[in-house]
PDB file of N, CA and C in Angstrom:
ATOM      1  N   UNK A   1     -23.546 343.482 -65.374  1.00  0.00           N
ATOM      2  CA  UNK A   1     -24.616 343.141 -66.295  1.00  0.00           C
ATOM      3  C   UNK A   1     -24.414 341.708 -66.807  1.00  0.00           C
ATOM      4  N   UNK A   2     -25.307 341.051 -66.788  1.00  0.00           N
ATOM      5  CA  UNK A   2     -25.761 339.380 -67.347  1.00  0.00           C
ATOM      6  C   UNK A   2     -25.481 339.562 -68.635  1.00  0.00           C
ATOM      7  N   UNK A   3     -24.385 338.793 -69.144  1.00  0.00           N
ATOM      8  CA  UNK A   3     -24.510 338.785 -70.965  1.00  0.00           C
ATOM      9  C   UNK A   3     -25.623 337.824 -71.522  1.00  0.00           C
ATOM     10  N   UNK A   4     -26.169 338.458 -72.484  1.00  0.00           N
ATOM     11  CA  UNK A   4     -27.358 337.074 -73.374  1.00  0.00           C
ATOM     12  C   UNK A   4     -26.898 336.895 -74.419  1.00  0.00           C
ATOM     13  N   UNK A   5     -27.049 335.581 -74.494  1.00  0.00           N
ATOM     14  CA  UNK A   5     -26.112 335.016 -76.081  1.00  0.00           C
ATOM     15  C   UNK A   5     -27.570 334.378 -76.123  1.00  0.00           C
ATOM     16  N   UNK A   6     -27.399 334.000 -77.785  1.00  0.00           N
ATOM     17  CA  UNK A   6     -28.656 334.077 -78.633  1.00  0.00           C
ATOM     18  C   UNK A   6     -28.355 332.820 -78.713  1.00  0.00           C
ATOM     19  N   UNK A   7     -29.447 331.678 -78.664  1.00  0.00           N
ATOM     20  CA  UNK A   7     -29.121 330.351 -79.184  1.00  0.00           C
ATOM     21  C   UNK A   7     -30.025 329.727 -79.963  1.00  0.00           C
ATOM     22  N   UNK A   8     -29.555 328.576 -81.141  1.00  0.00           N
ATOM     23  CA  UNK A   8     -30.468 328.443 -81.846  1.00  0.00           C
ATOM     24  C   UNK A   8     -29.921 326.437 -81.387  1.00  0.00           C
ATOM     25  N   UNK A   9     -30.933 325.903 -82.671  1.00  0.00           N
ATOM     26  CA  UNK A   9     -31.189 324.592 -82.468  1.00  0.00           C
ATOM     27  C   UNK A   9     -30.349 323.996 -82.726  1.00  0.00           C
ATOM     28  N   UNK A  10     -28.565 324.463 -83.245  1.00  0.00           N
ATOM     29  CA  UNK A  10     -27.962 323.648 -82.981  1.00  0.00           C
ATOM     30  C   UNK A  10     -27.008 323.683 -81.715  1.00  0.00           C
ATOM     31  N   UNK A  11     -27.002 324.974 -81.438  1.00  0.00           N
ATOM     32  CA  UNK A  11     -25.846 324.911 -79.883  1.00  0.00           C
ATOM     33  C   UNK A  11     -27.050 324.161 -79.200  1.00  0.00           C
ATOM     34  N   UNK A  12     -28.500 323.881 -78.839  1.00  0.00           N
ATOM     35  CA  UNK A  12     -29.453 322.912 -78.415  1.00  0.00           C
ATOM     36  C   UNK A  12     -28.899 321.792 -77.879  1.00  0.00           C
ATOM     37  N   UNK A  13     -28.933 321.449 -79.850  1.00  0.00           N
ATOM     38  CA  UNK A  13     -28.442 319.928 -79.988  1.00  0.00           C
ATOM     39  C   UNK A  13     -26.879 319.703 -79.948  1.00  0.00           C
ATOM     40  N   UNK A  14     -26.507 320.543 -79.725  1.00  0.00           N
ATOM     41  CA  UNK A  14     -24.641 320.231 -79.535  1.00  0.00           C
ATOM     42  C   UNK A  14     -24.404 319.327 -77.940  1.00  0.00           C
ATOM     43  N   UNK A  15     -25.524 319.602 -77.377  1.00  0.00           N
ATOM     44  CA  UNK A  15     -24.918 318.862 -76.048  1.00  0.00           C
ATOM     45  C   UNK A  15     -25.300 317.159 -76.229  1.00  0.00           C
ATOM     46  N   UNK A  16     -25.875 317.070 -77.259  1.00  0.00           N
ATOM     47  CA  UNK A  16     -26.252 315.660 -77.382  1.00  0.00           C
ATOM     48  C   UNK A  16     -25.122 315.262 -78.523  1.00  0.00           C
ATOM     49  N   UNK A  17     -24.232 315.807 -79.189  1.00  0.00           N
ATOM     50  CA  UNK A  17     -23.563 315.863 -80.164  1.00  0.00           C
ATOM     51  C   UNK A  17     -21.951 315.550 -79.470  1.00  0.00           C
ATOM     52  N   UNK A  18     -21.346 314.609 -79.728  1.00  0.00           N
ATOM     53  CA  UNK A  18     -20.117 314.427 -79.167  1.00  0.00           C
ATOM     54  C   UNK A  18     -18.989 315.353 -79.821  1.00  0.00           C
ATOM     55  N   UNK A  19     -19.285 315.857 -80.787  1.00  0.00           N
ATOM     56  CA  UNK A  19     -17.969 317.213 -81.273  1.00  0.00           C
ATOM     57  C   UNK A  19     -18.325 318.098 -80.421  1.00  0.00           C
ATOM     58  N   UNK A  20     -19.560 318.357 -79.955  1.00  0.00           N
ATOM     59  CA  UNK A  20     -19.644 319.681 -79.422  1.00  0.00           C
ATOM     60  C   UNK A  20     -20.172 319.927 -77.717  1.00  0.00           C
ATOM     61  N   UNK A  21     -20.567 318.681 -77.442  1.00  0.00           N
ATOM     62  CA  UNK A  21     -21.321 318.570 -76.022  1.00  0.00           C
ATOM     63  C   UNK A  21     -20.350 318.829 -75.511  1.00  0.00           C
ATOM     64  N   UNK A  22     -19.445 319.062 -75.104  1.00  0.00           N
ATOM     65  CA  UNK A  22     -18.627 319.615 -73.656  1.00  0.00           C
ATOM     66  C   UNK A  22     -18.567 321.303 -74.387  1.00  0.00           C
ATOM     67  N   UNK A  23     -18.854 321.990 -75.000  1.00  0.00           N
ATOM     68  CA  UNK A  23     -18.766 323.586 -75.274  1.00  0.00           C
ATOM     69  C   UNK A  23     -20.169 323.688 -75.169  1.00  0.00           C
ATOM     70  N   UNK A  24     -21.203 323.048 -75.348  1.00  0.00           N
ATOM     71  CA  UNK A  24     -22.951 323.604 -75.032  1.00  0.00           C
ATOM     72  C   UNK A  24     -23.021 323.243 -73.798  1.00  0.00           C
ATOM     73  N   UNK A  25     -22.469 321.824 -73.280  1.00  0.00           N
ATOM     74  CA  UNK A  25     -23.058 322.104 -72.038  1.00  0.00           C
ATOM     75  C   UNK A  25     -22.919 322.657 -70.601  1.00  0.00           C
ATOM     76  N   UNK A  26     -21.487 323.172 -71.163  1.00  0.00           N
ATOM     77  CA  UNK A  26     -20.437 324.364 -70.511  1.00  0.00           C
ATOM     78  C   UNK A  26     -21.577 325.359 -70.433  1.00  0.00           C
ATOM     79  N   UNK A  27     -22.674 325.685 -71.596  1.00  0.00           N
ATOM     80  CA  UNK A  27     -22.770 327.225 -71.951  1.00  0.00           C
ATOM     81  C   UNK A  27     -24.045 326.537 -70.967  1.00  0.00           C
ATOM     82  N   UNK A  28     -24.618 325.593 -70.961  1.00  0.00           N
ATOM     83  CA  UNK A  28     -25.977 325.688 -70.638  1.00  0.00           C
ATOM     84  C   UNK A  28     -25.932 325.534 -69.167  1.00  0.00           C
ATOM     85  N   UNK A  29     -24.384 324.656 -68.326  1.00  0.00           N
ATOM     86  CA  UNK A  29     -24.045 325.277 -67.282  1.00  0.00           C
ATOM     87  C   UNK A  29     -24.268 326.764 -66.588  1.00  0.00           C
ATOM     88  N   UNK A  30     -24.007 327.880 -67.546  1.00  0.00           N
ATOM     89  CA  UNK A  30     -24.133 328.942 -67.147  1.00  0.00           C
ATOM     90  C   UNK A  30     -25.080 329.675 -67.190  1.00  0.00           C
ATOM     91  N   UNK A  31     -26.051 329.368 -68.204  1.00  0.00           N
ATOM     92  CA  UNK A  31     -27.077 329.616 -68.307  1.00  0.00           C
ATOM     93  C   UNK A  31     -28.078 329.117 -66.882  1.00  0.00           C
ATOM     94  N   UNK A  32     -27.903 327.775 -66.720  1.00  0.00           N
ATOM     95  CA  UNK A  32     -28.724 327.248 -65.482  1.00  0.00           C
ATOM     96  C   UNK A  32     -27.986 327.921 -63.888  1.00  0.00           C
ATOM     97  N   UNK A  33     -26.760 328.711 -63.976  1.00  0.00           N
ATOM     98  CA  UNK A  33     -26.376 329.333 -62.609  1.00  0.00           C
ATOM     99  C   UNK A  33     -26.696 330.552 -63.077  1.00  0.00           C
ATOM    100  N   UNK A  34     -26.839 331.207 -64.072  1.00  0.00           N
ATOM    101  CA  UNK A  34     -27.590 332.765 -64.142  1.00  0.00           C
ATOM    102  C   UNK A  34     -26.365 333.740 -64.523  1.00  0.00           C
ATOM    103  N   UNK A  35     -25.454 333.047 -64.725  1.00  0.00           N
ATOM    104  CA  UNK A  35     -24.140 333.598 -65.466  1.00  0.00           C
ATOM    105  C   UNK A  35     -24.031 334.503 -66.901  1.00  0.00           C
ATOM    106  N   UNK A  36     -25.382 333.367 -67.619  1.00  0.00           N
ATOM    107  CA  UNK A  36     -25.564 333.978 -68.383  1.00  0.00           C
ATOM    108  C   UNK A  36     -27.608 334.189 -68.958  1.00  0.00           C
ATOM    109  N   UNK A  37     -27.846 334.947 -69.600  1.00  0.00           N
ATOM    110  CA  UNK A  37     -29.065 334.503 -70.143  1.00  0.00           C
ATOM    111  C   UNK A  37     -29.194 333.735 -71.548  1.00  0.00           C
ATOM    112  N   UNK A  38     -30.252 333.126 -71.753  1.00  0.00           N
ATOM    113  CA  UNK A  38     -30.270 332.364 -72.828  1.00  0.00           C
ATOM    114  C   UNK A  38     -31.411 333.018 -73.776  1.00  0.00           C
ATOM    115  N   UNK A  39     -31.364 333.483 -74.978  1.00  0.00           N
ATOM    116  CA  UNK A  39     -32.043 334.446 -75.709  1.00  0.00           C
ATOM    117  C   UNK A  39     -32.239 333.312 -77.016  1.00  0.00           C
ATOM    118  N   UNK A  40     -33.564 333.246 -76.827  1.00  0.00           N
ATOM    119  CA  UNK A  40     -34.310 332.589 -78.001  1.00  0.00           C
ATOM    120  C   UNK A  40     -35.289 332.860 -78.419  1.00  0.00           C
ATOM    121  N   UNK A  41     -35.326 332.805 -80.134  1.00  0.00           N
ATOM    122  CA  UNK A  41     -36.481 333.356 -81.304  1.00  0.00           C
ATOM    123  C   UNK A  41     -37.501 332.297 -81.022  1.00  0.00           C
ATOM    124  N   UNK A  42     -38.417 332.934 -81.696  1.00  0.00           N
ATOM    125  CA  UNK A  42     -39.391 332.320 -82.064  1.00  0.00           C
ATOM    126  C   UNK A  42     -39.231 331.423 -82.960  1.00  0.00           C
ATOM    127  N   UNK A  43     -38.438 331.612 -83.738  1.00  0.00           N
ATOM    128  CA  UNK A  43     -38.148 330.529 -84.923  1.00  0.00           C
ATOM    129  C   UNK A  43     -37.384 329.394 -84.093  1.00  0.00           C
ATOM    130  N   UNK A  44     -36.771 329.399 -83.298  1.00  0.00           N
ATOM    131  CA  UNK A  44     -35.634 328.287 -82.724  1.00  0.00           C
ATOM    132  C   UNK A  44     -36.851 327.632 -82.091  1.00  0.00           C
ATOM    133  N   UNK A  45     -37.879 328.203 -81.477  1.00  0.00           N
ATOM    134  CA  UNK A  45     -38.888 327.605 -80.723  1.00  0.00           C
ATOM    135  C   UNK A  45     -39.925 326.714 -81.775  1.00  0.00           C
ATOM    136  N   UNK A  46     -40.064 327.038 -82.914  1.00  0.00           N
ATOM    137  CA  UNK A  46     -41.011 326.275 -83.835  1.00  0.00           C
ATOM    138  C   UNK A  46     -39.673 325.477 -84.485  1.00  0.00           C
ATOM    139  N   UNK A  47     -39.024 325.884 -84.486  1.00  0.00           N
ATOM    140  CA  UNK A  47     -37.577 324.481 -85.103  1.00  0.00           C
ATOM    141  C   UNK A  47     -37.839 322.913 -83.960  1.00  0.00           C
ATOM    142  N   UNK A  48     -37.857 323.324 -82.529  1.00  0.00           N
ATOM    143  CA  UNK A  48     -38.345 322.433 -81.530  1.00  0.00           C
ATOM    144  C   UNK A  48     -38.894 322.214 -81.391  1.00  0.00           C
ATOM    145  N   UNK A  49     -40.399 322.124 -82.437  1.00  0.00           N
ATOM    146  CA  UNK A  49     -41.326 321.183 -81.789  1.00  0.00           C
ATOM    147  C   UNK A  49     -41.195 319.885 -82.862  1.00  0.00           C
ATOM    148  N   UNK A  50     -40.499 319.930 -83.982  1.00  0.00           N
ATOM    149  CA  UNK A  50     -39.951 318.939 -84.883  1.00  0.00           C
ATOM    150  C   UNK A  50     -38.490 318.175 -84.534  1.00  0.00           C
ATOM    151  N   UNK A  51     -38.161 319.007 -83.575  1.00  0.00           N
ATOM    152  CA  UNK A  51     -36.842 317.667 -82.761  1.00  0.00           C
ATOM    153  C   UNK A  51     -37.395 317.057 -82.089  1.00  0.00           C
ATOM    154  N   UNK A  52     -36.037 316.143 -81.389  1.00  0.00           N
ATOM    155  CA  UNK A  52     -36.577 314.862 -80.842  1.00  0.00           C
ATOM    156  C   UNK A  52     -36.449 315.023 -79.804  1.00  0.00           C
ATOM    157  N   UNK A  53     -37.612 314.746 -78.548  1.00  0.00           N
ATOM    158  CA  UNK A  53     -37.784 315.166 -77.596  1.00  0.00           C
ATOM    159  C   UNK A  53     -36.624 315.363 -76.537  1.00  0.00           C
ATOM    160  N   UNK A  54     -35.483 314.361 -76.661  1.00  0.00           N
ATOM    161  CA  UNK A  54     -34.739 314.644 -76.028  1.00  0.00           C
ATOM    162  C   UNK A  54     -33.617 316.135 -75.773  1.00  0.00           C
ATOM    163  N   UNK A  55     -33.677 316.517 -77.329  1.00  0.00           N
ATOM    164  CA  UNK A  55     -33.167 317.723 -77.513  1.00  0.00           C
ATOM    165  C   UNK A  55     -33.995 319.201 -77.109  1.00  0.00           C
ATOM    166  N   UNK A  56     -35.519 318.615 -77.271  1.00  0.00           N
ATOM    167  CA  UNK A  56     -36.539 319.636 -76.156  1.00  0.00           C
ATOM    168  C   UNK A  56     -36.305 319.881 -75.240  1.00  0.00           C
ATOM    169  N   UNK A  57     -35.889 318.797 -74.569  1.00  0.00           N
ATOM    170  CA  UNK A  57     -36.094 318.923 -72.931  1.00  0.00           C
ATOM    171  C   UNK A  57     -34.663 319.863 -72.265  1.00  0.00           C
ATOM    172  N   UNK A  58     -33.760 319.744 -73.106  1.00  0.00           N
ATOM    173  CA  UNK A  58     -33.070 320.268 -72.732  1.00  0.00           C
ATOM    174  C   UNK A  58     -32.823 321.705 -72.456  1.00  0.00           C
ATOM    175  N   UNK A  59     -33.147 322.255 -73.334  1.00  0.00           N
ATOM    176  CA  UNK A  59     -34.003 323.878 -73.067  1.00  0.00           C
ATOM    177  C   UNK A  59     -35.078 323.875 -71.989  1.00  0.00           C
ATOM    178  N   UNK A  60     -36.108 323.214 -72.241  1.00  0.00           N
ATOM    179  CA  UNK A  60     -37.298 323.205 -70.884  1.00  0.00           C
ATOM    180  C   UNK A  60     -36.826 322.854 -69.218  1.00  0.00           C
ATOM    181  N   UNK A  61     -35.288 322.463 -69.365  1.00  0.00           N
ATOM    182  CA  UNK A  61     -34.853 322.160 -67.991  1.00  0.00           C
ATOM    183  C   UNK A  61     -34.276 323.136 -67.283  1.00  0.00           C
ATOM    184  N   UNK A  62     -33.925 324.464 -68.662  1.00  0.00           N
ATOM    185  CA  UNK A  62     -33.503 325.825 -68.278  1.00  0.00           C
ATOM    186  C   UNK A  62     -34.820 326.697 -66.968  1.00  0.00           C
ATOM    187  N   UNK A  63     -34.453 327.585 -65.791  1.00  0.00           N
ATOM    188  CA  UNK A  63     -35.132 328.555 -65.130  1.00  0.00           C
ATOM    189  C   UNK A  63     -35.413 329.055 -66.256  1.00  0.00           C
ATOM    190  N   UNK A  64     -36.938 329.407 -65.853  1.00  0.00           N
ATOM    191  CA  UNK A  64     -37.371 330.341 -66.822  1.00  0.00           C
ATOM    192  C   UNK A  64     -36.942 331.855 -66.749  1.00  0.00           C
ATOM    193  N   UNK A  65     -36.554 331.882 -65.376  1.00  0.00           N
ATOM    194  CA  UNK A  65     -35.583 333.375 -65.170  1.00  0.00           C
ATOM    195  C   UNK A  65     -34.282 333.701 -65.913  1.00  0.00           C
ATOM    196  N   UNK A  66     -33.881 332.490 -66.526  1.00  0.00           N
ATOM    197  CA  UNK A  66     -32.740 332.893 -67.210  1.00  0.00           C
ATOM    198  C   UNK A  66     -32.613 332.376 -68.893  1.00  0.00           C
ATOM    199  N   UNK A  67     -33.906 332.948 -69.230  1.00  0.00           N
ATOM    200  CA  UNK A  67     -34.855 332.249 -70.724  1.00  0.00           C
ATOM    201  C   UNK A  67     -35.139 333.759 -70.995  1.00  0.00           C
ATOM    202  N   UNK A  68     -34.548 334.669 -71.822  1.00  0.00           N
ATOM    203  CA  UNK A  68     -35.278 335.697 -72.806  1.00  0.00           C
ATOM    204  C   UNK A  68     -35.970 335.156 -73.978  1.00  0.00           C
ATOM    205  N   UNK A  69     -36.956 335.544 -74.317  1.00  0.00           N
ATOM    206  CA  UNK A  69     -37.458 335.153 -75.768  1.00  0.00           C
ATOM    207  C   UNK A  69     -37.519 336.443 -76.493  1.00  0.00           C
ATOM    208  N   UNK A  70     -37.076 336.158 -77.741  1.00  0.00           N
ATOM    209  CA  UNK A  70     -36.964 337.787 -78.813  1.00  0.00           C
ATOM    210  C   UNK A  70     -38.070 337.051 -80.019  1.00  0.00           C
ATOM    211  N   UNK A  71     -38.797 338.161 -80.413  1.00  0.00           N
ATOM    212  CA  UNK A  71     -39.572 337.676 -81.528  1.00  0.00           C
ATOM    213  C   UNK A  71     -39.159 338.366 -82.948  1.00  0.00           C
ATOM    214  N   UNK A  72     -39.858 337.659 -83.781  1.00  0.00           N
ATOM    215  CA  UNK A  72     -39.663 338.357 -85.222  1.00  0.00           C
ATOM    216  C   UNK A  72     -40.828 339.504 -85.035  1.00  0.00           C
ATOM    217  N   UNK A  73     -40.143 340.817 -85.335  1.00  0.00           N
ATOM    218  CA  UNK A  73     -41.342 341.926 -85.532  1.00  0.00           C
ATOM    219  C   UNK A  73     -41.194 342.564 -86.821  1.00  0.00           C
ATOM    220  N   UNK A  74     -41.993 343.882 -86.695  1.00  0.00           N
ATOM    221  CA  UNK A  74     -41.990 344.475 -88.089  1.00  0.00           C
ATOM    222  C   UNK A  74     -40.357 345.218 -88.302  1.00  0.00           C
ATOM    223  N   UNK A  75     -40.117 345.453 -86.655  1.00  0.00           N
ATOM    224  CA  UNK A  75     -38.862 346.078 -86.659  1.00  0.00           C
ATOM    225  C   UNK A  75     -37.498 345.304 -86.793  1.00  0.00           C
ATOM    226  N   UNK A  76     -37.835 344.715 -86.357  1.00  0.00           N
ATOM    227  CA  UNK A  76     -36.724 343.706 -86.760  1.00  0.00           C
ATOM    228  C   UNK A  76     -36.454 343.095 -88.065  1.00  0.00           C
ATOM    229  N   UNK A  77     -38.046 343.056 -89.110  1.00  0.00           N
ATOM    230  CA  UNK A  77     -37.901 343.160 -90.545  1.00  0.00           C
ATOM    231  C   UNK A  77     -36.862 344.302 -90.942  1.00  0.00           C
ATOM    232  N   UNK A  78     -37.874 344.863 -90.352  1.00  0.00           N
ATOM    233  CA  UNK A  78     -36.929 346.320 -91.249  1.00  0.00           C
ATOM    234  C   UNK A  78     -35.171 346.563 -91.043  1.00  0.00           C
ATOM    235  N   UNK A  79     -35.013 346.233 -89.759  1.00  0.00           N
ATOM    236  CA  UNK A  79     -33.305 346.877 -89.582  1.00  0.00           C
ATOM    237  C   UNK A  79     -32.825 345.441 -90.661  1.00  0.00           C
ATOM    238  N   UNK A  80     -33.626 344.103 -90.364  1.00  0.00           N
ATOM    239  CA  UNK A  80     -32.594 342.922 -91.824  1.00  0.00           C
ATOM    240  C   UNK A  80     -32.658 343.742 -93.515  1.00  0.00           C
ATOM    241  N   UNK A  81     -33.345 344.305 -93.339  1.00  0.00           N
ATOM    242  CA  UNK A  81     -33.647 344.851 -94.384  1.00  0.00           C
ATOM    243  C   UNK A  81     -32.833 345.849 -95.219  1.00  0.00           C
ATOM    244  N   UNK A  82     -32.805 346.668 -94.062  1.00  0.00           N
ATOM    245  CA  UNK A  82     -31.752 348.016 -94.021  1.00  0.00           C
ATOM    246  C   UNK A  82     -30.132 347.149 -93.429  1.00  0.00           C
ATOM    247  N   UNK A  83     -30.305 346.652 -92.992  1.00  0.00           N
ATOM    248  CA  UNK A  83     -28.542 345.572 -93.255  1.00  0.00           C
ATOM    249  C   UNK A  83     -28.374 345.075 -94.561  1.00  0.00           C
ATOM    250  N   UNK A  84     -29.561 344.378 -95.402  1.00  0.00           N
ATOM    251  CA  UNK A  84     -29.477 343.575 -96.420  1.00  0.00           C
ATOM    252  C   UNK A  84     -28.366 344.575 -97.474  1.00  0.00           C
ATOM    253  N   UNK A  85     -29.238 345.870 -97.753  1.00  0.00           N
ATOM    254  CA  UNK A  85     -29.157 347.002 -98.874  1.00  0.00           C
ATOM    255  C   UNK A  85     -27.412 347.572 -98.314  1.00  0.00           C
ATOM    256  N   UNK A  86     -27.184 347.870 -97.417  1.00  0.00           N
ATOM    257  CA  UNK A  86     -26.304 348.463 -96.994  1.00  0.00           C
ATOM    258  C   UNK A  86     -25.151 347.534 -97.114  1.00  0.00           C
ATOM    259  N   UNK A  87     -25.294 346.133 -97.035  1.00  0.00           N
ATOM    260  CA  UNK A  87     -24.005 345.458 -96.606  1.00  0.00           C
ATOM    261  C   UNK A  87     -23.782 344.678 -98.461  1.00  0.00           C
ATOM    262  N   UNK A  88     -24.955 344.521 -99.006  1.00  0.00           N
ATOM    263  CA  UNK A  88     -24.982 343.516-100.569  1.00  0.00           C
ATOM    264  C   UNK A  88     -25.524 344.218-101.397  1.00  0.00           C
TER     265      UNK A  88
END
């Protein structure tokens, strides 16, 4: 089974980031051989249309075969919800 790790806009921008570009672009290596999948919100997707294009493109250069998108739903309200009460 393909593991999916969830990524948001800064493992993105880590490959443009000299502390961190050799660990994102390791990951996005694997992501582009199918090693791994790349699982992104909807929110990481409206975070990117306010970066700078260069940090866009870098996601858009991903197969779309190895691109999950997860959205915010009602259910997914609810289980943050039922974590919130349970854990604070």
């Amino acid at each position: 089974m393909v593991s999916r790790v969830y990524i948001d806009t800064s493992v993105i921008g880590g490959c443009l980031d000299d502390e961190f570009a050799l660990w994102s672009k390791l990951l996005f290596e694997e992501f582009r051989s199918g090693i791994k999948i790349a699982a992104i919100s909807d929110l990481t997707l409206r975070e990117l249309e306010e970066a700078p294009q260069e940090v866009r493109q870098i996601l858009f250069e991903l197969p779309t075969e190895f691109i999950e998108y997860v959205f915010l739903t009602e259910e997914v309200m609810s289980l943050a919800d039922t974590y919130k009460t349970w854990c604070c």
